[in-house]
Protein backbone atom coordinates (compact mmCIF):
# COMPACT_ATOMS: atom_id res chain seq x y z
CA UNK A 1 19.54 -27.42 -89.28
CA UNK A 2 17.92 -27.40 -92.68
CA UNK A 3 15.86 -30.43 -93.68
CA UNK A 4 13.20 -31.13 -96.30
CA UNK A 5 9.13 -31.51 -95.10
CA UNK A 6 8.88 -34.16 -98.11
CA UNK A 7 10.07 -37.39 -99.37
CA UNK A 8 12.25 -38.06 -102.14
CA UNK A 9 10.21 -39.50 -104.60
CA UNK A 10 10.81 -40.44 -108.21
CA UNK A 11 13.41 -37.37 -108.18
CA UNK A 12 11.55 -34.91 -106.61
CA UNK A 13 10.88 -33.69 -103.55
CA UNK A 14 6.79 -34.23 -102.59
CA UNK A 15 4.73 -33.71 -99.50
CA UNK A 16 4.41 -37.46 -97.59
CA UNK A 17 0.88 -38.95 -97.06
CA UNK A 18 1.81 -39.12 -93.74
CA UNK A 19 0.75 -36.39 -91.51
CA UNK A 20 2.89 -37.35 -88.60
CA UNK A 21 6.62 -36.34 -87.85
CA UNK A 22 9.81 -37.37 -86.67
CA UNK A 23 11.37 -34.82 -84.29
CA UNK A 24 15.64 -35.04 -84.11
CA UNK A 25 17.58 -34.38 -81.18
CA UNK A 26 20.95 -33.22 -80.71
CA UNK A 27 22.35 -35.95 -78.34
CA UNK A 28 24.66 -33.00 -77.00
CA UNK A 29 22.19 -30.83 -75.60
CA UNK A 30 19.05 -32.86 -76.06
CA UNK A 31 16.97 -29.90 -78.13
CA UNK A 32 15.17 -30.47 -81.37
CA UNK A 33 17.12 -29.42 -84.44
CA UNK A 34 14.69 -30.56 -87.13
CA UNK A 35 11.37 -31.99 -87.85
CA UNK A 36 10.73 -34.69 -91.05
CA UNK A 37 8.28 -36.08 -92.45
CA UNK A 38 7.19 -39.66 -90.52
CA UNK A 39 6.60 -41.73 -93.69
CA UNK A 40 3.55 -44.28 -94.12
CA UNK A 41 2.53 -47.01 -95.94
CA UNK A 42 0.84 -45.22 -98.77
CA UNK A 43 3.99 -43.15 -98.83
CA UNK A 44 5.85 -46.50 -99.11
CA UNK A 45 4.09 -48.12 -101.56
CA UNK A 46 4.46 -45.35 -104.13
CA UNK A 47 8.05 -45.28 -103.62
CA UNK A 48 8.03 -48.47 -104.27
CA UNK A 49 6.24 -47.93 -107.39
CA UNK A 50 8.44 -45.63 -108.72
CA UNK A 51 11.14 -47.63 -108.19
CA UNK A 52 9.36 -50.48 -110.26
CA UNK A 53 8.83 -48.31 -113.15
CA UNK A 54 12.63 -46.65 -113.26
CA UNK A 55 14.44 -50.48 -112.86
CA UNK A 56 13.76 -51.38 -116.58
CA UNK A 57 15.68 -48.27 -118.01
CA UNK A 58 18.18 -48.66 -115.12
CA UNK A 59 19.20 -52.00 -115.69
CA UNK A 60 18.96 -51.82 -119.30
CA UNK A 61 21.75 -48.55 -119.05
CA UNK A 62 25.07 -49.59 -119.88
CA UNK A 63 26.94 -50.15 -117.07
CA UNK A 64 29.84 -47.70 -118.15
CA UNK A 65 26.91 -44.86 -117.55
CA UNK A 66 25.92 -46.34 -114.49
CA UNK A 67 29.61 -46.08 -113.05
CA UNK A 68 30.01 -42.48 -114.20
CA UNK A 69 26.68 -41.73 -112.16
CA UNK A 70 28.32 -43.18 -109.52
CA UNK A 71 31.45 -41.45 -109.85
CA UNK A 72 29.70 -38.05 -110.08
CA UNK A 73 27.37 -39.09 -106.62
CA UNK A 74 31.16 -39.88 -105.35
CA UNK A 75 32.48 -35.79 -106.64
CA UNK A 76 29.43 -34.33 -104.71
CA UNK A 77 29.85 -36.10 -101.68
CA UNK A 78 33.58 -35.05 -101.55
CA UNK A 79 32.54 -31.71 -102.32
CA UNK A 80 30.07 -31.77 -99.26
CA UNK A 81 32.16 -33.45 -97.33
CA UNK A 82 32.30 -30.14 -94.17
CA UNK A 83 28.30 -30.83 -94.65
CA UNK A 84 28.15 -34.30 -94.25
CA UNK A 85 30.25 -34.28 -91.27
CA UNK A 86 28.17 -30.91 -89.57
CA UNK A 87 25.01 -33.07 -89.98
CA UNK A 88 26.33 -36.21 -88.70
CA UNK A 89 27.67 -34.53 -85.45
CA UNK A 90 24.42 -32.20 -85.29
CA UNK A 91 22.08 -36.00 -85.15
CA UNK A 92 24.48 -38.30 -83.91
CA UNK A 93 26.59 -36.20 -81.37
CA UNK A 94 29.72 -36.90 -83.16
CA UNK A 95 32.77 -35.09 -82.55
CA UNK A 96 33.56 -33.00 -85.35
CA UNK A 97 37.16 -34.16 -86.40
CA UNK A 98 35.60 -37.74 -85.74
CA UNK A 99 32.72 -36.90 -88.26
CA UNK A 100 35.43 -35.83 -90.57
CA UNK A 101 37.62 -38.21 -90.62
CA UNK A 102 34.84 -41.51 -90.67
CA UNK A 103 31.38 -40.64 -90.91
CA UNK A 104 32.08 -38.16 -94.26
CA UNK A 105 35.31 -39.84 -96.03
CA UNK A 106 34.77 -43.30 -95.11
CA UNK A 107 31.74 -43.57 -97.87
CA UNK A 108 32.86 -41.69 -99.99
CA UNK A 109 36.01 -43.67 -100.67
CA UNK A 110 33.48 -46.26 -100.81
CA UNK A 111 31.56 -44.95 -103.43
CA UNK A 112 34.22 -44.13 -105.82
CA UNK A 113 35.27 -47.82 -105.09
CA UNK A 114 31.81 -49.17 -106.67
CA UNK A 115 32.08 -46.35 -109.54
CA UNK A 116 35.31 -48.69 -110.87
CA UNK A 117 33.55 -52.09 -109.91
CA UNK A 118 30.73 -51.38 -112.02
CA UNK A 119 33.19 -50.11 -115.21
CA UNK A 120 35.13 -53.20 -114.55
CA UNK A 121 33.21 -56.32 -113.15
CA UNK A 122 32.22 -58.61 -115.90
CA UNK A 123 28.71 -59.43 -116.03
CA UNK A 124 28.86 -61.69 -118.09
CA UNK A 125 30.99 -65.39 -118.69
CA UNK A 126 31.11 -68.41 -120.35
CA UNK A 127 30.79 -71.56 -118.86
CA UNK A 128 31.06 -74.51 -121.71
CA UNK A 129 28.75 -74.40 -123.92
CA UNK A 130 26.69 -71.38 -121.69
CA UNK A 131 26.42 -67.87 -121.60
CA UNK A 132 26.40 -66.71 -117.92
CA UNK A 133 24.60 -63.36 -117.07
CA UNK A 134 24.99 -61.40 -113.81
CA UNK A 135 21.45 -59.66 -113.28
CA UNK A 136 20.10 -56.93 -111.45
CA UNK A 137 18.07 -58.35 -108.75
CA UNK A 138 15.34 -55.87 -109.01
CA UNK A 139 13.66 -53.24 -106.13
CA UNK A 140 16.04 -53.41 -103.34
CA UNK A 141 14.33 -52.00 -100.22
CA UNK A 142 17.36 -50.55 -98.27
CA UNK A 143 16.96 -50.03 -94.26
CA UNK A 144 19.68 -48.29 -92.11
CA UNK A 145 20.98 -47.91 -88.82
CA UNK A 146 21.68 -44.57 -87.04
CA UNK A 147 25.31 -45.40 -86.33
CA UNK A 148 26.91 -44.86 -89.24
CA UNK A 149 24.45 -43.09 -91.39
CA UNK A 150 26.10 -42.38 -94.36
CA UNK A 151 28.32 -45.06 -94.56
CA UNK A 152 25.62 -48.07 -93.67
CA UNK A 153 23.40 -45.64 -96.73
CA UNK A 154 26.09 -45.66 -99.80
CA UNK A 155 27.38 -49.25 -98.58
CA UNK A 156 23.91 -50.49 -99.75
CA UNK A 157 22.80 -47.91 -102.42
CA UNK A 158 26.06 -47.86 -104.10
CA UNK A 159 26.72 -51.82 -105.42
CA UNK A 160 22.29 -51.89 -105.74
CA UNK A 161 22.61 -48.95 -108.30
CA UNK A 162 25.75 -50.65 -109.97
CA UNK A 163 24.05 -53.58 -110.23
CA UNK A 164 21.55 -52.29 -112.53
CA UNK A 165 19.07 -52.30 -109.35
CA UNK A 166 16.68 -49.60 -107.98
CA UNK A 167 16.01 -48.49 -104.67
CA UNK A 168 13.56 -47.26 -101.65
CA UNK A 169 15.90 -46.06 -98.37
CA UNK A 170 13.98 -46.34 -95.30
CA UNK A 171 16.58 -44.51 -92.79
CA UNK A 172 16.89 -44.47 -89.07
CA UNK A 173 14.67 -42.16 -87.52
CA UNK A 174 17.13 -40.83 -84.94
CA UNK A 175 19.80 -39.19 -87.88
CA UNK A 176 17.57 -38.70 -91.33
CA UNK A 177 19.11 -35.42 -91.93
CA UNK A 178 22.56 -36.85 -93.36
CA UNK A 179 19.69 -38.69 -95.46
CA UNK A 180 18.17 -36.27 -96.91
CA UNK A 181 21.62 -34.85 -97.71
CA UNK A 182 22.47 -38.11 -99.71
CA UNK A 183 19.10 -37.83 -101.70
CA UNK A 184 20.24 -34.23 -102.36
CA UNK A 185 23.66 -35.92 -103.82
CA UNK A 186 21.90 -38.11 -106.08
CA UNK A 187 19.68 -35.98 -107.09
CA UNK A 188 22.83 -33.52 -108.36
CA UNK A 189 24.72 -36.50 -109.71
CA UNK A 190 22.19 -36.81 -112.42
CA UNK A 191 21.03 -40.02 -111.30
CA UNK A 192 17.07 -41.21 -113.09
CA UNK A 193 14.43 -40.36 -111.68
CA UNK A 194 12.61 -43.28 -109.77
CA UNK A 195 16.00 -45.02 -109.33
CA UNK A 196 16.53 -43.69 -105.88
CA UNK A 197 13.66 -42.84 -103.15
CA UNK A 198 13.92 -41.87 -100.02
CA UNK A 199 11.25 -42.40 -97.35
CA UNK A 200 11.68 -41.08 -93.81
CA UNK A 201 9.86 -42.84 -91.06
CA UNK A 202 9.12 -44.70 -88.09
CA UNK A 203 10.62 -48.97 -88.19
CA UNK A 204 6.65 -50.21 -87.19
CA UNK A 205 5.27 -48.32 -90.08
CA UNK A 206 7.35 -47.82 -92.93
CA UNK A 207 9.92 -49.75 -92.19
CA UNK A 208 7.16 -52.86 -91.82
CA UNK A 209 6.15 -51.52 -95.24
CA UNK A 210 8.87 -51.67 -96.77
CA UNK A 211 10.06 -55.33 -96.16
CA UNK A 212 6.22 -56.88 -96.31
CA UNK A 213 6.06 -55.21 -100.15
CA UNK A 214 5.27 -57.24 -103.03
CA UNK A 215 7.04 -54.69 -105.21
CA UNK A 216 10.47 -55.56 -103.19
CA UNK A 217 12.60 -57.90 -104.43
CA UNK A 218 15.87 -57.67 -102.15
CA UNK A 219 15.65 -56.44 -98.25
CA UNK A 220 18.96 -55.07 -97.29
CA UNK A 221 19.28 -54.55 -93.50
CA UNK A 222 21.63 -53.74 -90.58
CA UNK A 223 20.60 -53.61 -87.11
CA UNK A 224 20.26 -56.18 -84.41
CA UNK A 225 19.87 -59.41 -84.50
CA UNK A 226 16.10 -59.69 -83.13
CA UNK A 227 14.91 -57.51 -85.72
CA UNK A 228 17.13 -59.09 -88.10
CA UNK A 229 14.89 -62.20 -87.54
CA UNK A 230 11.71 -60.76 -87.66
CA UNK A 231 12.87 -59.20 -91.19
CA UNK A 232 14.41 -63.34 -92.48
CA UNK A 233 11.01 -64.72 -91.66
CA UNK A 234 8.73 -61.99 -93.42
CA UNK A 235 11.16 -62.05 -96.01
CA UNK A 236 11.01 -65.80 -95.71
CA UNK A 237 7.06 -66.09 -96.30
CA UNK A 238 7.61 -64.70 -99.60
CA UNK A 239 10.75 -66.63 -100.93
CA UNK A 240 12.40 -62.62 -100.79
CA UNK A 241 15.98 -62.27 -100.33
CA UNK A 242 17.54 -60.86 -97.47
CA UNK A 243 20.97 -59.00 -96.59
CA UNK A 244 21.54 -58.87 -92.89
CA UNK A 245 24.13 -57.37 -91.37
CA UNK A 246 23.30 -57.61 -87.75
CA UNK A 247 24.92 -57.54 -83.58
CA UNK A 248 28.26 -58.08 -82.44
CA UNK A 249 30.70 -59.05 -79.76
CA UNK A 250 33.34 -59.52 -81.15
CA UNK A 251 37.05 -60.50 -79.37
CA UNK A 252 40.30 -59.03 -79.44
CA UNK A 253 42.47 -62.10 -78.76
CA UNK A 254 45.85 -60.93 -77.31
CA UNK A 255 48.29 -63.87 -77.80
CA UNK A 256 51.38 -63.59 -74.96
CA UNK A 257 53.93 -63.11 -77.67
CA UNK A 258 52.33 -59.79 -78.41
CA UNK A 259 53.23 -56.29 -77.93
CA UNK A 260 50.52 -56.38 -75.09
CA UNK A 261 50.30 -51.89 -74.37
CA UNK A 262 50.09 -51.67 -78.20
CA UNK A 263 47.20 -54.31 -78.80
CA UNK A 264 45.50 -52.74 -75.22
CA UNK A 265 45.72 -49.57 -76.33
CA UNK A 266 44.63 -50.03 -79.65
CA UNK A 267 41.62 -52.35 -78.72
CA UNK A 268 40.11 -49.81 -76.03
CA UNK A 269 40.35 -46.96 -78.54
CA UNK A 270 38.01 -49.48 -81.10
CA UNK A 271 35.65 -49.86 -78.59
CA UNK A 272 35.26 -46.10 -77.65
CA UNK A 273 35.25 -44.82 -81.30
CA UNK A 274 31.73 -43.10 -82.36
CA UNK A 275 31.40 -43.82 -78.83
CA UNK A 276 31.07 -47.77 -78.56
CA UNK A 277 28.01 -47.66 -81.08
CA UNK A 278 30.17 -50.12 -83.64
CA UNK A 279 28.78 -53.45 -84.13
CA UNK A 280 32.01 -54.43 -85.47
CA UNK A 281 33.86 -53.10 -82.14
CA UNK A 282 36.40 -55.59 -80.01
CA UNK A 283 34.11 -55.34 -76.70
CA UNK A 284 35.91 -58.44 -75.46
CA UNK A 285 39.67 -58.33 -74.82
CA UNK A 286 41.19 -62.02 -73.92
CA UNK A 287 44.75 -61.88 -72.54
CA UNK A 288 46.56 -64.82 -71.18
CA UNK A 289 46.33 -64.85 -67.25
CA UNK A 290 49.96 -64.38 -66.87
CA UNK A 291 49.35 -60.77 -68.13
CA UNK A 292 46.30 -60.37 -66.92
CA UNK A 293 47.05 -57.79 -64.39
CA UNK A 294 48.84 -55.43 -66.56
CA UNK A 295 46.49 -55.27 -69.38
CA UNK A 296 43.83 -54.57 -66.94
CA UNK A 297 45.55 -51.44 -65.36
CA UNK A 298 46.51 -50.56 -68.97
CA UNK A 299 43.25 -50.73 -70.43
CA UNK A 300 41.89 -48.49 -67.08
CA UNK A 301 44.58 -46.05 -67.97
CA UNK A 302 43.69 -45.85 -71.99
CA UNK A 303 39.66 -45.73 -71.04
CA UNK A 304 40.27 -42.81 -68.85
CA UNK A 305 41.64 -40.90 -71.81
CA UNK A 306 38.09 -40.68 -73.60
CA UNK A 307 36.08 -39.16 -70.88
CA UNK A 308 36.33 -35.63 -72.91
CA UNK A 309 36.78 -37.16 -76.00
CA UNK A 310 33.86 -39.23 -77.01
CA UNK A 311 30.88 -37.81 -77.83
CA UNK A 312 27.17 -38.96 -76.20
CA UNK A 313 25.08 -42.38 -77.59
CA UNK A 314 22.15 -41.36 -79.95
CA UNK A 315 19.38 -40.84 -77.80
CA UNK A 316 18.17 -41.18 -73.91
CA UNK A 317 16.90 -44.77 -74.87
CA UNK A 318 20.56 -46.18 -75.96
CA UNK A 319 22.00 -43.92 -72.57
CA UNK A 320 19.80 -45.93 -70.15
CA UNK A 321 20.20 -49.42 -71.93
CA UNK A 322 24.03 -49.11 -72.12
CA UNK A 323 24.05 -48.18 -68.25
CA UNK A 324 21.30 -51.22 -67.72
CA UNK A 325 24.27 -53.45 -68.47
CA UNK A 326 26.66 -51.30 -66.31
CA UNK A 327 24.58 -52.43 -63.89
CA UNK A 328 24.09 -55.52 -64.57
CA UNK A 329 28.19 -56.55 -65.37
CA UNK A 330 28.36 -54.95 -61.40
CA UNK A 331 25.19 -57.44 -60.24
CA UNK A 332 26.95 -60.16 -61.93
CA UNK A 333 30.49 -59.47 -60.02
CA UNK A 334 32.59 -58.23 -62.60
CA UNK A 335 35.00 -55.88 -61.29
CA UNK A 336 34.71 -52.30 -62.35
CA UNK A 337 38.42 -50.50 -63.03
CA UNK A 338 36.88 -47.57 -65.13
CA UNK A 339 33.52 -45.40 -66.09
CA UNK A 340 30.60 -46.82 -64.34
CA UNK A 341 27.19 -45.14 -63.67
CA UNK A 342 28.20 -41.66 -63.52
CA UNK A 343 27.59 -39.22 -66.42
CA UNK A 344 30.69 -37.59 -67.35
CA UNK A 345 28.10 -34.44 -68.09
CA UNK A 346 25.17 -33.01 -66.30
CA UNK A 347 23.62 -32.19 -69.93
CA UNK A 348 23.07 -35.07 -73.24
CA UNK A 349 23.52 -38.64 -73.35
CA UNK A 350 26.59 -39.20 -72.16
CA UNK A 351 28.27 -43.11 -70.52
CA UNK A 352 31.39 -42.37 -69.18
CA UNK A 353 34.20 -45.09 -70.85
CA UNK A 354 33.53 -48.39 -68.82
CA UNK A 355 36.22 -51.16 -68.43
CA UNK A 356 35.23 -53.94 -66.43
CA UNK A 357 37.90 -56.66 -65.02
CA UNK A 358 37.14 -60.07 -63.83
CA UNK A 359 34.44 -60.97 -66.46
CA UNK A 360 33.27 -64.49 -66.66
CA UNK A 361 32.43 -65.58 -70.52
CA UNK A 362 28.94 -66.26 -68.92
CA UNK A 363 28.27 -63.43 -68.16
CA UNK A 364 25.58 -60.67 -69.90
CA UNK A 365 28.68 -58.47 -70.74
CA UNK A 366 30.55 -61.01 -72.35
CA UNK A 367 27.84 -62.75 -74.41
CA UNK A 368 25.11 -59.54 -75.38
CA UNK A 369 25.47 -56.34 -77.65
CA UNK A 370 25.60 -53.33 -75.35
CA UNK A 371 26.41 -51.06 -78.10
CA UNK A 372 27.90 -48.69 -75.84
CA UNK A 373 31.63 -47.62 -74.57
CA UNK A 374 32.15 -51.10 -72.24
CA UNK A 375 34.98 -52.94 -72.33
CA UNK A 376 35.36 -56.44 -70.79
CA UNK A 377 38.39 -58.09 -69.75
CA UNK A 378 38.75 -61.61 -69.96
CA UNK A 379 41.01 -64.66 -68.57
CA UNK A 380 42.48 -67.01 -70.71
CA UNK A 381 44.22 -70.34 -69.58
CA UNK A 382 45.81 -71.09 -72.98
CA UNK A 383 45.79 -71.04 -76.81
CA UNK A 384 43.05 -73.66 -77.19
CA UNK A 385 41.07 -71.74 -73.87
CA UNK A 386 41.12 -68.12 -75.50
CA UNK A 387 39.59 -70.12 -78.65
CA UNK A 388 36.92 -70.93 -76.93
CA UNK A 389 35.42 -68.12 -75.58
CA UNK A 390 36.47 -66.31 -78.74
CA UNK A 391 34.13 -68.48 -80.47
CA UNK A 392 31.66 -68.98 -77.54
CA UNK A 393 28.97 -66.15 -78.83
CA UNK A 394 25.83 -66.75 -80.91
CA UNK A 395 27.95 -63.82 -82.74
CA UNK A 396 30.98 -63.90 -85.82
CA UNK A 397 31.02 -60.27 -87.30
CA UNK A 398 34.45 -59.33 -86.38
CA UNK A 399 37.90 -59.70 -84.09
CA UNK A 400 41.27 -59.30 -83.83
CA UNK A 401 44.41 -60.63 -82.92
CA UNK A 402 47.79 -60.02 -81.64
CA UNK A 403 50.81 -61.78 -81.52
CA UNK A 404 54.66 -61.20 -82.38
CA UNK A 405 54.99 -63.57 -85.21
CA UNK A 406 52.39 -62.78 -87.94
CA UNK A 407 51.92 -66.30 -88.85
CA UNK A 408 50.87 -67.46 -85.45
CA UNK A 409 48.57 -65.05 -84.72
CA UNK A 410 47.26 -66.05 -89.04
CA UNK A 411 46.67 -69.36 -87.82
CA UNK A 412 44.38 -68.29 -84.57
CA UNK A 413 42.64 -66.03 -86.81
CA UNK A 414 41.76 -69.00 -89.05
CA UNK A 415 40.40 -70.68 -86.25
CA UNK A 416 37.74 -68.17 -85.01
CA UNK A 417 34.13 -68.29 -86.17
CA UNK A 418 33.89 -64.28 -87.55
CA UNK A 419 33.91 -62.74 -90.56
CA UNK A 420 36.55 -60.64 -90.40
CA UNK A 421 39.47 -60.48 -88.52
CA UNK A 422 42.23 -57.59 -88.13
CA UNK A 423 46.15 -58.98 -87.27
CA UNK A 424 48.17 -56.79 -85.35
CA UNK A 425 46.06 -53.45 -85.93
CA UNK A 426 45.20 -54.26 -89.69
CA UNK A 427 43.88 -51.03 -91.40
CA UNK A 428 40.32 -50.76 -92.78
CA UNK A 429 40.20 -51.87 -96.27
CA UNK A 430 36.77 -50.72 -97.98
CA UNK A 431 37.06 -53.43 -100.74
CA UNK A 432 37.48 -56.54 -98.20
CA UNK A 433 33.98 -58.19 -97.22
CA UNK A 434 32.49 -57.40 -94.30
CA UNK A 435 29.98 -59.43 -92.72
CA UNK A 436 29.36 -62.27 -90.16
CA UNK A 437 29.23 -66.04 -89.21
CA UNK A 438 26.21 -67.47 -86.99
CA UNK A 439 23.82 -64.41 -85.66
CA UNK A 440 25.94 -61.71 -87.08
CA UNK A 441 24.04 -62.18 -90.24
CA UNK A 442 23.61 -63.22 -94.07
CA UNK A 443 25.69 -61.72 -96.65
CA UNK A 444 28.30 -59.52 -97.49
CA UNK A 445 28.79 -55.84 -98.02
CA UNK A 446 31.86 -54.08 -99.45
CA UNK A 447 33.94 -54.34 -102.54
CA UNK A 448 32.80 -57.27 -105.12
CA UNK A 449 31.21 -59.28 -102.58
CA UNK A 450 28.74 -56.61 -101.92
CA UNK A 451 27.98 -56.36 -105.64
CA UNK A 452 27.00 -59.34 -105.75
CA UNK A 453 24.31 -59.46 -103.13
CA UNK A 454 22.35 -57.20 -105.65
CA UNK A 455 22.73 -59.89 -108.73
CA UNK A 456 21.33 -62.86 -109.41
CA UNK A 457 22.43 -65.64 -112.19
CA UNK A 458 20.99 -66.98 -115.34
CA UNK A 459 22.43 -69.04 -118.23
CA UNK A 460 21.85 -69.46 -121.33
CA UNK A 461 22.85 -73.06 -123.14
CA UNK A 462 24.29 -73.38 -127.03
């Protein structure tokens, strides 16, 4: 698997201070593919730098020229799109068609979509007897999860560079190859040098860099919520803005009018896609205890399904902690109908699809991230009861809900406490916001809310 030895700095590629290195593994059969550069501080800071010194030009460029930069980072994309989705399933374990389909076409629809935002948004207004200007809001220091590597990457780096902004990626160390592809993109695209950088390396050191510089203006960050914290308050210290985009548990709320093996069957293939590792994913499925019974044997039948079909969580790490709450859902005396302990493979870092019956909204299953392909299965009473524990998370990112008549299951959806909610199987739209309520984090990404995480407002008065 090719990869660079250097960073991506101020459009070049450049040996890192750092003299350590990150080794990636092929979750499939657990062997080294590639070795990159472990980034440091010093490393940091002159990405950083660089990034200072290219934002005047860059926000001063037209924004016209910025969108055709982004439309030309949007044609090379597409026309790497086999290579995208190769690297993806090489770090990430990804089945091919999977990596096709998502991880590679999925971003770059949503980079074309911020190529027209930034020919068409109007950055500027009047308001009375003021002038109101849309700003860049200057470095953004960009840090990814492993997940969804490209997408999480051009769903930051896209509305920062049309905004006018410039930027220093700090990647997940488990799939930096698809970065290093991106920075290749870029690079061909014809985008400035200094207006993208690209540092590889470890979340203690350079991603601890990157959020405690001076030079940053903007963190943008999606992981989980404890680090999410630990990024708001050293953000915090230095009145620095933050975009979080953090955990999950979000419920699929199947009302009794629905269409109950449709919304089953649909709900336990979003929580096995990419192979649970969605923060967005519908983890909790409430039916109404008059159909409890079926929906459970339905969703056992569905989960059994994806035993050959999903591919392995990222690393060894992620294996053990998603079968730590297999465990625990069992200690806790939830009822297991599918998966369980058992690897579905003697080699990689497999969890065999996991439905558990009989969950309790107290329990760890119900209320934590496991990030992994579990399912639980909960009991509702009635309308107002399946509120509830819909709403009874420190979580809001995302849910869905099911009904026969659209406008009842509208007027549940307007009740829950999440960001975005999906009625009747609602397809992905890449221009809707996505983002949460409570501990699911601050901000929006996608489509004009996005862009405007990466402005800020000033006024001028006649």
């Amino acid at each position: 698997m090719k990869a660079h030895d250097g960073i991506y700095l101020d459009g070049a590629w450049r040996p890192a201070a750092g003299r350590d290195v990150i080794e990636v593994v092929d979750p499939v059969d657990e062997q080294v593919i590639a070795r990159v550069p472990a980034a440091d501080a010093v490393d940091v800071d002159a990405a950083v730098r660089a990034a200072r010194a290219a934002l005047p030009g860059w926000a001063a460029t037209p924004p016209a020229e910025r969108a055709a930069r982004l439309t030309a980072l949007r044609d090379v994309l597409a026309a790497r799109k086999d290579e995208i989705a190769e690297t993806v399933t090489a770090e990430l374990g990804s089945p091919l068609a999977f990596s096709r389909a998502v991880h590679a076409a999925v971003p770059i629809a949503v980079a074309g979509s911020y190529a027209e935002l930034a020919a068409t948004h109007s950055f500027e207004e009047k308001v009375g007897n003021s002038t109101v200007f849309q700003e860049p809001v200057g470095v953004v220091g960009a840090v990814t999860p492993w997940n969804y590597p490209l997408h999480q990457i051009v769903a930051k780096v896209a509305p920062a560079l049309a905004a006018g902004c410039t930027v220093v990626l700090k990647p997940a160390e488990d799939t930096p190859l698809t970065a290093q592809l991106f920075a290749e993109a870029v690079h061909e695209a014809g985008v400035p040098a200094g207006v993208f950088n690209l540092v590889t390396g470890l979340g203690p050191v350079a991603g601890q860099a990157l959020v405690e510089h001076p030079g940053v203006d903007l963190v943008s960050f999606t992981g989980s919520t404890a680090l999410g914290r630990r990024i708001a308050a050293t953000a915090g210290a230095a009145v620095k803005k933050v975009a979080l985009e953090l955990g999950g548990k979000s419920a699929n709320v199947i009302l009794p009018s629905a269409d109950l093996a449709r919304a089953v069957n649909v709900g336990v293939a979003n929580v096995m896609s990419n192979s649970g590792q969605t923060c967005s994913a519908w983890t909790r499925m409430l039916v109404h205890r008059d159909r409890y019974d079926e929906a459970v044997e339905l969703a056992a039948a569905a989960a059994a399904k994806y035993a050959d079909r999903i591919g392995p969580v990222v690393n060894a790490a992620q294996r053990d902690r998603v079968r730590g709450y297999i465990e625990k859902g069992i200690a806790e005396g939830a009822r297991l109908v599918a998966g369980g302990l058992e690897s579905p493979r003697e080699q990689g870092y497999f969890v065999s699809p996991t439905v558990f019956a009989d969950v309790t909204p107290d329990m760890a299953v119900a209320q934590e991230e496991i990030f992994g392909p579990v399912l639980s299965v909960l009991r509702y009473e009635d309308e107002e009861d399946a509120l509830r524990i819909a709403n009874g998370t420190v979580y809001g990112l995302a849910g869905a809900v099911w009904a026969g008549d659209e406008a009842e299951a509208v007027a549940f959806a307007r009740r829950m406490e999440t960001g975005q909610v999906d009625i009747n199987g609602g397809r992905f739209n890449p221009l809707a916001p996505f983002g949460g309520y409570k501990q699911s984090g601050v901000g929006r990404e996608l489509g004009a809310h996005g862009l405007a995480e990466y402005l800020q407002t000033k006024s001028l008065q006649f």
